[in-house]
PDB file of N, CA and C in Angstrom:
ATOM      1  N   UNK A   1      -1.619 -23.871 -14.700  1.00  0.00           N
ATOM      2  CA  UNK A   1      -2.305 -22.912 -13.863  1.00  0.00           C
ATOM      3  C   UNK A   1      -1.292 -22.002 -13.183  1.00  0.00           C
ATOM      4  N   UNK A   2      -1.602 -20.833 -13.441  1.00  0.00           N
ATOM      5  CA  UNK A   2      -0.935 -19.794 -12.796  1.00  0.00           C
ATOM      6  C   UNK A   2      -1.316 -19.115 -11.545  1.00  0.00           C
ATOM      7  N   UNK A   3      -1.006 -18.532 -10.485  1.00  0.00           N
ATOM      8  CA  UNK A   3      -1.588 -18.353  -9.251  1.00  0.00           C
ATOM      9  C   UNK A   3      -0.765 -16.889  -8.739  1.00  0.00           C
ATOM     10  N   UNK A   4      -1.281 -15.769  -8.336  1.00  0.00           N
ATOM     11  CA  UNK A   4      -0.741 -14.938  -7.520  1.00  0.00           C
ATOM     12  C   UNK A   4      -1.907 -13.855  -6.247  1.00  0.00           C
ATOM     13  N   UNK A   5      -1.066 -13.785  -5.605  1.00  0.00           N
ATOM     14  CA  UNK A   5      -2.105 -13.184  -4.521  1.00  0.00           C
ATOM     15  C   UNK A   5      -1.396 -11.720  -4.393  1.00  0.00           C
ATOM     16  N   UNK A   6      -2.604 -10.608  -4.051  1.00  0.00           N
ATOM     17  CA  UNK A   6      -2.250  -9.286  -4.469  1.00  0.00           C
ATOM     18  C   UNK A   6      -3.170  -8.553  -2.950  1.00  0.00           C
ATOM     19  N   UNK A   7      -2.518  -7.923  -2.306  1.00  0.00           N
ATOM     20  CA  UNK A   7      -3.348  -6.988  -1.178  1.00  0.00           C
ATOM     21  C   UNK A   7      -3.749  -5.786  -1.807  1.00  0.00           C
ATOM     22  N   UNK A   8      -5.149  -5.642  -2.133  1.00  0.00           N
ATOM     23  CA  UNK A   8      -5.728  -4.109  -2.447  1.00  0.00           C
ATOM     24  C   UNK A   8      -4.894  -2.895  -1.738  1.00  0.00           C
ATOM     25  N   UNK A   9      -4.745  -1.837  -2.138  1.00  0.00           N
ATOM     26  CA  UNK A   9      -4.384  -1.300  -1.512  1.00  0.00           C
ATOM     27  C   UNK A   9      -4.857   0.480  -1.748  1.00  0.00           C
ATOM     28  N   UNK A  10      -5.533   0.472  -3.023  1.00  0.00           N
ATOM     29  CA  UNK A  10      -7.085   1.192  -3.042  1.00  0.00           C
ATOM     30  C   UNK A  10      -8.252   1.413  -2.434  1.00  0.00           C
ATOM     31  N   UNK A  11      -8.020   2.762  -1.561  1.00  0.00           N
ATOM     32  CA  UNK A  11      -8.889   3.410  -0.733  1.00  0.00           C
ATOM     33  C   UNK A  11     -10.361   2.767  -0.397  1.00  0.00           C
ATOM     34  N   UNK A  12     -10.544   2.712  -1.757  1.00  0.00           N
ATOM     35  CA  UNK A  12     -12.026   1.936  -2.039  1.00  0.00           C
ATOM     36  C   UNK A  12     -12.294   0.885  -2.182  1.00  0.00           C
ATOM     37  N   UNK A  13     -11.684  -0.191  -2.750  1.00  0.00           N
ATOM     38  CA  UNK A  13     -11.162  -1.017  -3.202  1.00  0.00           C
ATOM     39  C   UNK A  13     -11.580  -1.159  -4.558  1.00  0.00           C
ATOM     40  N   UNK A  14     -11.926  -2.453  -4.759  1.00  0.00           N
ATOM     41  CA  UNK A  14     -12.316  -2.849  -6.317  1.00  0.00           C
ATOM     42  C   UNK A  14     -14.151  -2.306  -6.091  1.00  0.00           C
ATOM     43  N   UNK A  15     -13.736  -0.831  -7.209  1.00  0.00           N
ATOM     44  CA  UNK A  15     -14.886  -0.394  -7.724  1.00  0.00           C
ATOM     45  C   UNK A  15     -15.130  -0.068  -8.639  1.00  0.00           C
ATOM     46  N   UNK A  16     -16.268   0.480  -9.622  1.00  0.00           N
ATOM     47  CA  UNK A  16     -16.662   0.494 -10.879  1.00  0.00           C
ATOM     48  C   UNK A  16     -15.870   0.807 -12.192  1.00  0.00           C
ATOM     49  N   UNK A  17     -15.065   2.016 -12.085  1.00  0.00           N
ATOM     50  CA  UNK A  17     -14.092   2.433 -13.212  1.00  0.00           C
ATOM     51  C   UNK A  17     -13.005   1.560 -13.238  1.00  0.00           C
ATOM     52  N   UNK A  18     -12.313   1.484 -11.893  1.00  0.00           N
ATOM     53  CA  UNK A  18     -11.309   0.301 -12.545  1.00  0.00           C
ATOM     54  C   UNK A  18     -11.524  -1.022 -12.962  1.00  0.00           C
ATOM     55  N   UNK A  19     -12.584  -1.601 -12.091  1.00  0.00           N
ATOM     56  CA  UNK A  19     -13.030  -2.545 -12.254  1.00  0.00           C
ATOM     57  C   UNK A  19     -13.524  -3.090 -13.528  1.00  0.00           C
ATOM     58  N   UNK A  20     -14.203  -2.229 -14.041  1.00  0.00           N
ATOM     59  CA  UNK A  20     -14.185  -2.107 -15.846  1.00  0.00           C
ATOM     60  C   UNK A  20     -13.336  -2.323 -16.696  1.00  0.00           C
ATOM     61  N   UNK A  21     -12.344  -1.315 -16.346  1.00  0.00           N
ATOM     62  CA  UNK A  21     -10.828  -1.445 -17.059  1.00  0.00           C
ATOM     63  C   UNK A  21     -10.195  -2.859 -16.670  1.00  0.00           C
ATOM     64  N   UNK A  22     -10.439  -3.575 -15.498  1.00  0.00           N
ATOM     65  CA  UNK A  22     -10.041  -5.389 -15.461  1.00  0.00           C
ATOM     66  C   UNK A  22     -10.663  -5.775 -16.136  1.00  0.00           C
ATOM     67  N   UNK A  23     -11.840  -5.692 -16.034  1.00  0.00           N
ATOM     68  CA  UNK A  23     -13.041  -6.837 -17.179  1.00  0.00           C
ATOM     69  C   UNK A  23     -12.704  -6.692 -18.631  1.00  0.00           C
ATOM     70  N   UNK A  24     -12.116  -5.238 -18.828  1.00  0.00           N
ATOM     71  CA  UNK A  24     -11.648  -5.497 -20.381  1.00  0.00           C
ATOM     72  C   UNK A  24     -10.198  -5.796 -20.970  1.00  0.00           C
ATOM     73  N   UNK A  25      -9.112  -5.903 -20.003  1.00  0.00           N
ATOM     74  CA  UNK A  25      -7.808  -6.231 -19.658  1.00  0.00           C
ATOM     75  C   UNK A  25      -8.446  -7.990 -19.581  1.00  0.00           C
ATOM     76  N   UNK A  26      -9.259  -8.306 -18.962  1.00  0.00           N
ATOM     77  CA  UNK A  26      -8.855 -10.048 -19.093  1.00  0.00           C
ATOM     78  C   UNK A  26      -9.739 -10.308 -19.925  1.00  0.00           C
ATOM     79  N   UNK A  27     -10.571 -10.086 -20.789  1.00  0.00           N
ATOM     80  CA  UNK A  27     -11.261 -10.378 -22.129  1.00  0.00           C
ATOM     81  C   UNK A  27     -10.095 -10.141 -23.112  1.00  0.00           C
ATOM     82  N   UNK A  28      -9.184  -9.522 -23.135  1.00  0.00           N
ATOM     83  CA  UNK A  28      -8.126  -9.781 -23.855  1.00  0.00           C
ATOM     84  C   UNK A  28      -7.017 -11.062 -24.579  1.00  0.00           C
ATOM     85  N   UNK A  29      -7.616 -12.099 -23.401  1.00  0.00           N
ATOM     86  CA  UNK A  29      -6.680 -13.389 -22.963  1.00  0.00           C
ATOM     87  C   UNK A  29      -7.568 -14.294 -23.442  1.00  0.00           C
ATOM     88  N   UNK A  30      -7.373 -15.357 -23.830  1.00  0.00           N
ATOM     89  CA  UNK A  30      -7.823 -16.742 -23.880  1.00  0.00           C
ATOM     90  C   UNK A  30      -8.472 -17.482 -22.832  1.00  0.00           C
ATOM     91  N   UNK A  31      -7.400 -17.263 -21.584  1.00  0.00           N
ATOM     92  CA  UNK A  31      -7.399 -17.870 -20.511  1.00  0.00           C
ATOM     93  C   UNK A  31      -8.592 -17.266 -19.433  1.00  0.00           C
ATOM     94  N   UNK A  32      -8.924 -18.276 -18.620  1.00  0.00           N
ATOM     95  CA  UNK A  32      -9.774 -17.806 -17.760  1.00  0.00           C
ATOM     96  C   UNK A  32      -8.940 -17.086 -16.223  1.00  0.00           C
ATOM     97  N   UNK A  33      -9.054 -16.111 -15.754  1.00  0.00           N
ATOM     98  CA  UNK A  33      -8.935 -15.823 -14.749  1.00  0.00           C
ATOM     99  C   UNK A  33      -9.985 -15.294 -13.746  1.00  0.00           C
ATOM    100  N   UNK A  34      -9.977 -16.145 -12.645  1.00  0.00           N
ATOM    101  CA  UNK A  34     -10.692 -16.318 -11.164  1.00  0.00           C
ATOM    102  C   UNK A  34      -9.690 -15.201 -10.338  1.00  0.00           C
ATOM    103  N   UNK A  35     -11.103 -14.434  -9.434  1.00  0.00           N
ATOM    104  CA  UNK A  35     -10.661 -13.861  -8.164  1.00  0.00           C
ATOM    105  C   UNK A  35     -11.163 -14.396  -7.141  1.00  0.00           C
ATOM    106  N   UNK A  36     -10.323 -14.808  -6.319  1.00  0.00           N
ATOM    107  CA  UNK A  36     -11.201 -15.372  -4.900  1.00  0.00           C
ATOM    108  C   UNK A  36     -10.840 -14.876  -3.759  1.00  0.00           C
ATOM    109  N   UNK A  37     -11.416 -14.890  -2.858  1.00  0.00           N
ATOM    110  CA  UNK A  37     -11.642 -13.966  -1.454  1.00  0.00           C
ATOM    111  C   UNK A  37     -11.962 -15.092  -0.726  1.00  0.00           C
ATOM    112  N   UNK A  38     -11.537 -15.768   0.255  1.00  0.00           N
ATOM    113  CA  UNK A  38     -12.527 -16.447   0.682  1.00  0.00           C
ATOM    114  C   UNK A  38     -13.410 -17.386   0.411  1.00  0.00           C
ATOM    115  N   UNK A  39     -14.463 -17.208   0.769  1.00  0.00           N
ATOM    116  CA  UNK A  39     -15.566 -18.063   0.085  1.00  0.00           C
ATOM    117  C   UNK A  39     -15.948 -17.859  -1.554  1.00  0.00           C
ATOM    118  N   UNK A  40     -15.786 -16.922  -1.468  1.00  0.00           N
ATOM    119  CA  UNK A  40     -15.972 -15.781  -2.604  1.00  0.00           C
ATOM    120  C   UNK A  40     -15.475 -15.826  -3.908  1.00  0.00           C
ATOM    121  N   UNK A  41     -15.585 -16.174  -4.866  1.00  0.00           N
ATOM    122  CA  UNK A  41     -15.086 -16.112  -5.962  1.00  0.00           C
ATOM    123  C   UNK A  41     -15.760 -15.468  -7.345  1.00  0.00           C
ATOM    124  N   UNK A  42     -14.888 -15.395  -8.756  1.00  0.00           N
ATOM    125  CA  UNK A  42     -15.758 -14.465  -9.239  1.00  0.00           C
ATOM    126  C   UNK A  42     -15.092 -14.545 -10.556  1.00  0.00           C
ATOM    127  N   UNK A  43     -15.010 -14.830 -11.755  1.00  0.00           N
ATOM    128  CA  UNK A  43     -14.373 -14.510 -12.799  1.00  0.00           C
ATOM    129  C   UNK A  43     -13.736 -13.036 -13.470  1.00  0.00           C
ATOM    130  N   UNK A  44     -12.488 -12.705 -13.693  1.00  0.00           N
ATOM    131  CA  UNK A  44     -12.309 -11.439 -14.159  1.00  0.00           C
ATOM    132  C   UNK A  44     -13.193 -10.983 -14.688  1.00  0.00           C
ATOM    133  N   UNK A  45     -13.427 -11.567 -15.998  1.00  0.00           N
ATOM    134  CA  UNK A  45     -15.110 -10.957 -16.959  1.00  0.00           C
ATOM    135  C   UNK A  45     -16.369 -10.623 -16.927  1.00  0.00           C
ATOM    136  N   UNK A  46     -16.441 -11.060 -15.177  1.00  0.00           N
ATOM    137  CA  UNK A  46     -17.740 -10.890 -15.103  1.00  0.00           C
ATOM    138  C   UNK A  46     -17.916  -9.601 -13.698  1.00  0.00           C
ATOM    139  N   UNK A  47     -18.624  -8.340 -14.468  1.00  0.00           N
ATOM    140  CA  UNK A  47     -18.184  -7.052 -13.811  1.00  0.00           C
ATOM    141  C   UNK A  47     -18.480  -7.011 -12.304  1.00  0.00           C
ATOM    142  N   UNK A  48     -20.079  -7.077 -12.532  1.00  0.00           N
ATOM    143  CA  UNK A  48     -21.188  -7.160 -11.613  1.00  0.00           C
ATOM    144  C   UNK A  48     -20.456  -8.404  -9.994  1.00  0.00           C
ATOM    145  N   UNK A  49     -20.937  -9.254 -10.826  1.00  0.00           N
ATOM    146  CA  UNK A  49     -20.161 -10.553  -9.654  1.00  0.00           C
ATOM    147  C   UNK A  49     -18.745 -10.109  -8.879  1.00  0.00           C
ATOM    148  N   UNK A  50     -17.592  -9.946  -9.705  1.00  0.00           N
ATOM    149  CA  UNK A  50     -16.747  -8.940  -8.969  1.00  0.00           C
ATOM    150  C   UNK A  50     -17.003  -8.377  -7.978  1.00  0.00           C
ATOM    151  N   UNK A  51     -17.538  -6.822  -8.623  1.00  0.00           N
ATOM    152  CA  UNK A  51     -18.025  -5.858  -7.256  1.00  0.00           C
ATOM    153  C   UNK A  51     -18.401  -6.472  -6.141  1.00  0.00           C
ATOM    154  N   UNK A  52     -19.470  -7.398  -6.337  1.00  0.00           N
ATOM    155  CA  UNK A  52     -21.074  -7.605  -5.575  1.00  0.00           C
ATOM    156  C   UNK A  52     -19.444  -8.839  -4.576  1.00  0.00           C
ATOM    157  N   UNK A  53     -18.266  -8.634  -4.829  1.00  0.00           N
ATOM    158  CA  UNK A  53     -17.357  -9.821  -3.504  1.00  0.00           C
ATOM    159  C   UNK A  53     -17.095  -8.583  -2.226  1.00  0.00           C
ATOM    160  N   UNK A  54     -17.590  -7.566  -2.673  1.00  0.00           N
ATOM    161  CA  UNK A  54     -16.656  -6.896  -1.389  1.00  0.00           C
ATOM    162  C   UNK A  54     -15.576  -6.724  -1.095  1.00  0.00           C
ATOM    163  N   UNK A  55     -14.263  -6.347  -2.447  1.00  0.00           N
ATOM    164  CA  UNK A  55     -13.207  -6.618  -1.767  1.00  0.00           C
ATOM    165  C   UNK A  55     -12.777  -4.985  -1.841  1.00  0.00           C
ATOM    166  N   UNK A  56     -12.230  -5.046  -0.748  1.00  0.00           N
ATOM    167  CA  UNK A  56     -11.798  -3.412   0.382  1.00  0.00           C
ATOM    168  C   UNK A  56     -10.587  -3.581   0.762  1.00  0.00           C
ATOM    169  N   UNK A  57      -9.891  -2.512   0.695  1.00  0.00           N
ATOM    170  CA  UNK A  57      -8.733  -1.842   1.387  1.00  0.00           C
ATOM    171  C   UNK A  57      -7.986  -2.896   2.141  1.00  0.00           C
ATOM    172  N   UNK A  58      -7.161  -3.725   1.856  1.00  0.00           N
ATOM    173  CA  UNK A  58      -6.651  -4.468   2.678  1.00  0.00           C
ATOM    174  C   UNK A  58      -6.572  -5.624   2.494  1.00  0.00           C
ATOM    175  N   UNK A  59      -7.680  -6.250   1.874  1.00  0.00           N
ATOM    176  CA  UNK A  59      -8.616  -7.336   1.561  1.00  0.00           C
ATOM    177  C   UNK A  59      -7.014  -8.039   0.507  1.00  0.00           C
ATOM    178  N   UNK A  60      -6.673  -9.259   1.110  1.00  0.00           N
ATOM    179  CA  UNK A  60      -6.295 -10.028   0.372  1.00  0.00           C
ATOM    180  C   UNK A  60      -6.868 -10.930  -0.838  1.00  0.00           C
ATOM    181  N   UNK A  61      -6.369 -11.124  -1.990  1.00  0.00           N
ATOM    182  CA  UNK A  61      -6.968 -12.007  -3.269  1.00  0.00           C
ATOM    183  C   UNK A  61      -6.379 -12.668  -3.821  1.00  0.00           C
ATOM    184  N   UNK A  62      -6.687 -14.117  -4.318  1.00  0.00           N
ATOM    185  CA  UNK A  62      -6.041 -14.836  -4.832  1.00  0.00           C
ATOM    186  C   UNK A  62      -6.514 -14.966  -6.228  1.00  0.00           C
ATOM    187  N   UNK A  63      -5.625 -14.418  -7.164  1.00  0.00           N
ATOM    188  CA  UNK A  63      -5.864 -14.747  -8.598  1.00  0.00           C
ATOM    189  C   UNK A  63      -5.731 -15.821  -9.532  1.00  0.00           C
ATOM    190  N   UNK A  64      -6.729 -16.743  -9.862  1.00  0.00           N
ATOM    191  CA  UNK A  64      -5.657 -17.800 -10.658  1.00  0.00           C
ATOM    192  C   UNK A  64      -6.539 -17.943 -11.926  1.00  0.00           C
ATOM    193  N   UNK A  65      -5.485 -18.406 -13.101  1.00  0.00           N
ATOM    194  CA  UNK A  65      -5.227 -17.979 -14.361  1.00  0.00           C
ATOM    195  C   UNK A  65      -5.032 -19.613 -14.908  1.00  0.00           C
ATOM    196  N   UNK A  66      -5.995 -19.643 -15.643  1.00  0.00           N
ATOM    197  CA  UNK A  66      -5.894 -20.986 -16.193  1.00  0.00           C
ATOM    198  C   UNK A  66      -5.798 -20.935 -17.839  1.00  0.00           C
ATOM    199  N   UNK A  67      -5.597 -21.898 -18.547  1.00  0.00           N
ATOM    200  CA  UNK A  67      -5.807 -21.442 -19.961  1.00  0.00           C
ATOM    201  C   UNK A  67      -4.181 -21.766 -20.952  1.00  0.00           C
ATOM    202  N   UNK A  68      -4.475 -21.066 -22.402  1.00  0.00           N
ATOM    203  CA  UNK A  68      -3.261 -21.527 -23.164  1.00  0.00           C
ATOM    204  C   UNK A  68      -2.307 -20.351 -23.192  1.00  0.00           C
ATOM    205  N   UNK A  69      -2.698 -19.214 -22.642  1.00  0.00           N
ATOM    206  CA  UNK A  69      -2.020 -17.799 -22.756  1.00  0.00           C
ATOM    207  C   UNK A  69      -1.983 -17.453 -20.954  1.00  0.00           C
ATOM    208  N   UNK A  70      -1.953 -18.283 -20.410  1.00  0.00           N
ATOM    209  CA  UNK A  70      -1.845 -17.847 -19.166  1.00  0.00           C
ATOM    210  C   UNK A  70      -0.997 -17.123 -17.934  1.00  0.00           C
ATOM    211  N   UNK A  71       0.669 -17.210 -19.167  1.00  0.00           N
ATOM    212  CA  UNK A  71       1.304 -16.936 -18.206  1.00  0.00           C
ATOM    213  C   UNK A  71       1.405 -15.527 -18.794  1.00  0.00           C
ATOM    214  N   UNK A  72       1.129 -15.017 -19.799  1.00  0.00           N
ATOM    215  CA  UNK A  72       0.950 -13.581 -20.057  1.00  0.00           C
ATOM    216  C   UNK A  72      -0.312 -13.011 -19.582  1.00  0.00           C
ATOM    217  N   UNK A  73      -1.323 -13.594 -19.170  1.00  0.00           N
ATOM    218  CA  UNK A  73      -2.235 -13.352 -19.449  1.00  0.00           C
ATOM    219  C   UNK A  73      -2.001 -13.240 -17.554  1.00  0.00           C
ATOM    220  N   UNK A  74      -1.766 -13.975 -16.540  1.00  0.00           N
ATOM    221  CA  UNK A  74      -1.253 -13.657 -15.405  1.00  0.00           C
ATOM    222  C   UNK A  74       0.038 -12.012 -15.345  1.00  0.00           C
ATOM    223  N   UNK A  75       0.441 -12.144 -15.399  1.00  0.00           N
ATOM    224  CA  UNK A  75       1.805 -10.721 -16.414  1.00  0.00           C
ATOM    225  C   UNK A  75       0.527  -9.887 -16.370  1.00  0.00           C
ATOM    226  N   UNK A  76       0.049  -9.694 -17.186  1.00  0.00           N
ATOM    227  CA  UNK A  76      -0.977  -8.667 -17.598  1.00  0.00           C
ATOM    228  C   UNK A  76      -1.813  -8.398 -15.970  1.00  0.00           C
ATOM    229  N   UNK A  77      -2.331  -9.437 -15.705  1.00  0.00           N
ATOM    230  CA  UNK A  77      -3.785  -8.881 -14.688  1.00  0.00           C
ATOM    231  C   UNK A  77      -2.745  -8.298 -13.619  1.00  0.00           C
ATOM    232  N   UNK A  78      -1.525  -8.955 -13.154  1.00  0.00           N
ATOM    233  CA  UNK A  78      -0.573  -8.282 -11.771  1.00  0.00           C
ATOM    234  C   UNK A  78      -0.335  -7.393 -12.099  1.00  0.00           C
ATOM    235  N   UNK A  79       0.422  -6.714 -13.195  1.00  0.00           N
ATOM    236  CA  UNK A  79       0.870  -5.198 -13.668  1.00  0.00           C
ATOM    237  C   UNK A  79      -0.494  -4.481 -13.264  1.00  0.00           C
ATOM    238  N   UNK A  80      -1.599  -4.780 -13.947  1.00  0.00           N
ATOM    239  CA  UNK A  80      -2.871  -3.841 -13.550  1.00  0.00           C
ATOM    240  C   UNK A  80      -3.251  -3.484 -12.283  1.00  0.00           C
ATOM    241  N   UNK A  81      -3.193  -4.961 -11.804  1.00  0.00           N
ATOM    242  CA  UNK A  81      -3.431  -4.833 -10.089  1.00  0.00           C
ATOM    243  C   UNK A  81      -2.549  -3.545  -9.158  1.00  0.00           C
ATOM    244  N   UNK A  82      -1.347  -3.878  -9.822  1.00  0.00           N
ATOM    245  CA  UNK A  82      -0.566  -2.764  -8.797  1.00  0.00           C
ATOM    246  C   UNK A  82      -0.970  -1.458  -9.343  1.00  0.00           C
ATOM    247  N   UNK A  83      -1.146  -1.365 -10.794  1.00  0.00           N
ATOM    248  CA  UNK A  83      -1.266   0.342 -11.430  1.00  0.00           C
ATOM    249  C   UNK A  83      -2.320   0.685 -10.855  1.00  0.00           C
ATOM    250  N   UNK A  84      -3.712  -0.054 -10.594  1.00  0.00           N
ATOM    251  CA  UNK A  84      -5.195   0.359 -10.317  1.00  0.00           C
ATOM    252  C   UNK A  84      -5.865   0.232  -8.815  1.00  0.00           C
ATOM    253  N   UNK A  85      -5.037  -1.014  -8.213  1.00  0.00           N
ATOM    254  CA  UNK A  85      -5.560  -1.104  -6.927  1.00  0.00           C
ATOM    255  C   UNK A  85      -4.453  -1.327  -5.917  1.00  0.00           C
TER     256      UNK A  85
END
């Protein structure tokens, strides 16, 4: 299991266009990757659930990456994180 935590730092935060572009960045992988907030959690792949966490401007997240491709597959979602949010 792989683990990294990332502060939004997108105006808006996690919303529809990029948010898309994650859901199809971690359908790429084998591995499962979780976003959690809090109580809150949510699978990369799943678009809707994402959004519907609320995460905003500031909003700390903990990503973790489970699976047989995980440590690329972690590599991959952080590079995005910083390019998109």
């Amino acid at each position: 299991m792989k683990e990294f935590t990332y502060v939004i730092t997108d105006p808006v935060g996690i919303h529809a266009r990029p948010a898309g572009l994650l859901v199809k960045e971690a359908k790429n992988f084998k591995s499962t990757a979780t976003f959690i907030k809090g109580e809150k959690s949510a699978k990369a792949t799943a678009l809707m659930k994402l959004m519907g966490m609320g995460i905003k401007q500031g909003d700390e997240v903990l990503i973790r990456v489970e699976g047989e491709d995980e440590e690329a597959c972690a590599a991959a979602l952080e590079k995005f994180m910083k390019e998109n949010f």
